[in-house]
C-alpha atoms as a PDB file:
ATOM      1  CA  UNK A   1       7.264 -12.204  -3.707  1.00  0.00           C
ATOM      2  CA  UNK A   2       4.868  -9.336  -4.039  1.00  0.00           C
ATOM      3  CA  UNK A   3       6.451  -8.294  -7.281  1.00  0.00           C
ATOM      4  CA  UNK A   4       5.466 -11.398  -8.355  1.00  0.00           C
ATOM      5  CA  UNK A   5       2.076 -11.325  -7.905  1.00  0.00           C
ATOM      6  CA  UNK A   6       1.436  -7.709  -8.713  1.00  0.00           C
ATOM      7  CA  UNK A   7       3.418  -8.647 -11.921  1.00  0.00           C
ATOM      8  CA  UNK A   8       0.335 -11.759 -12.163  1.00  0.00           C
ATOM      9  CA  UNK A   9      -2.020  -9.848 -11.636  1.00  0.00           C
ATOM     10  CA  UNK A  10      -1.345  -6.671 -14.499  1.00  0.00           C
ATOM     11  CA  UNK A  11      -0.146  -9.601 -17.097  1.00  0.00           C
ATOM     12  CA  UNK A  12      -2.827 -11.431 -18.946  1.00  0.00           C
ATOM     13  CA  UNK A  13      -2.342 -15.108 -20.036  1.00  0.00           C
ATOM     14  CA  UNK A  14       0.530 -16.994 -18.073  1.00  0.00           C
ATOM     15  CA  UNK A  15       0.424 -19.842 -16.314  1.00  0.00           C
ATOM     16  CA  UNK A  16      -2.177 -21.472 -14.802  1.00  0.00           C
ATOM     17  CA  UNK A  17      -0.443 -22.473 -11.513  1.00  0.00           C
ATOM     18  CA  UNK A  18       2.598 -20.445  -9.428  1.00  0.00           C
ATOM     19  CA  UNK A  19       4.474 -22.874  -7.260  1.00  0.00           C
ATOM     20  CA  UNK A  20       5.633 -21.073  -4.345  1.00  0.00           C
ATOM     21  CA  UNK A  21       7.976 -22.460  -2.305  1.00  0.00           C
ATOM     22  CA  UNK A  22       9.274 -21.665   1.237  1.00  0.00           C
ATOM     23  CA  UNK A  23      11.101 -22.388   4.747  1.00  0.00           C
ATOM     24  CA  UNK A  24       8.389 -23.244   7.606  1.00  0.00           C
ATOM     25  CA  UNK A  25      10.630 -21.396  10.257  1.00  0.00           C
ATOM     26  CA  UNK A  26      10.600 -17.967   9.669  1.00  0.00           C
ATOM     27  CA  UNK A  27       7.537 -16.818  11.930  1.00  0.00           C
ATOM     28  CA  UNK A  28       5.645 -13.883  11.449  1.00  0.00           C
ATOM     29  CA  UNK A  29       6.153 -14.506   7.674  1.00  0.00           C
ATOM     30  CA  UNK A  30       5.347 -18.028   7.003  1.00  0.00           C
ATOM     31  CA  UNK A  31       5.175 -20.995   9.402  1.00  0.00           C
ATOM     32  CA  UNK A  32       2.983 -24.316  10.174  1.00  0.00           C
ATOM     33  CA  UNK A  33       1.499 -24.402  13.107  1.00  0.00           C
ATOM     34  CA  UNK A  34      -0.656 -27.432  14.360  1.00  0.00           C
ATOM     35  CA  UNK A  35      -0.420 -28.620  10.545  1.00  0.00           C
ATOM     36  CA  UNK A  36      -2.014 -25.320   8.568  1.00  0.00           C
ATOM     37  CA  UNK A  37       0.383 -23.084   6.764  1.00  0.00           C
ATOM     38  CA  UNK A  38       0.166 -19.513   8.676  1.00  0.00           C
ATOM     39  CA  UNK A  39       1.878 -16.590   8.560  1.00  0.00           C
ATOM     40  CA  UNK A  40       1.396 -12.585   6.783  1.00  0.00           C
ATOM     41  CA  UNK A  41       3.104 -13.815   3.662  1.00  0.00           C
ATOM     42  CA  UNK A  42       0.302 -16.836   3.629  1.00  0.00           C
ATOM     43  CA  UNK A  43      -2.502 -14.706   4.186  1.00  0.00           C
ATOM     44  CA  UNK A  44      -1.288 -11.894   1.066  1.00  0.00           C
ATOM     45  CA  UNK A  45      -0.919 -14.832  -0.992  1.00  0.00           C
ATOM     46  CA  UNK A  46      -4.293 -15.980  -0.334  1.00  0.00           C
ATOM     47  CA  UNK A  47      -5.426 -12.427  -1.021  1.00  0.00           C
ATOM     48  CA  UNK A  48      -3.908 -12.955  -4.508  1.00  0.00           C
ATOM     49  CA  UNK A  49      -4.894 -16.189  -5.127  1.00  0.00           C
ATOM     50  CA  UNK A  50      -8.503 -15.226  -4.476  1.00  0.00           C
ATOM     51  CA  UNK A  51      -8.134 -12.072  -7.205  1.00  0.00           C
ATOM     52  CA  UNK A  52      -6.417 -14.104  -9.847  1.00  0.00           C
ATOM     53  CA  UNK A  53      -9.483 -16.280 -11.633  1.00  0.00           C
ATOM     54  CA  UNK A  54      -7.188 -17.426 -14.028  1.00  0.00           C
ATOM     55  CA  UNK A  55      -3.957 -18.444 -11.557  1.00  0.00           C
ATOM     56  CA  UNK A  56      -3.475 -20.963  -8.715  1.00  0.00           C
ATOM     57  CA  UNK A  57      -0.854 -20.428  -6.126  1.00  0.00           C
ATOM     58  CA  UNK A  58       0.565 -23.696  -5.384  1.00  0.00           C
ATOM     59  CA  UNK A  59       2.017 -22.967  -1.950  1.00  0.00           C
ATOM     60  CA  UNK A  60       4.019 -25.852  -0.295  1.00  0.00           C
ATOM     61  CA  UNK A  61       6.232 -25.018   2.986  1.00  0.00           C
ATOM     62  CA  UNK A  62       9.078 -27.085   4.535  1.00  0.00           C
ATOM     63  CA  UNK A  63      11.277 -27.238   6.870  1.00  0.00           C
END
């Protein structure tokens, strides 16, 4: 997954949003918790998301 966004990040053009999709039960990584997405992965991608003007992580958890 971090491949994936350094890759974003060093590669100009692409697409305009990254659809990330994931398992809710895999705590510290990613989890919901009282209904908000949480987690180390969640907060890097957030990181990213915030640094890429021209990308939009589309981040959708389930269980």
């Amino acid at each position: 997954m971090l491949a994936l966004c350094f890759m974003l990040l060093c590669t100009p053009g692409g697409a305009t949003s990254i659809p990330v999709f994931s398992g809710d039960g895999s705590p510290p990584k990613m989890f919901v918790h009282e209904g908000r997405q949480r987690g180390v992965l969640i907060d890097i991608l957030a990181y990213a998301d915030q640094h890429m003007p021209d990308h939009r992580m589309d981040l959708k958890l389930y269980p």
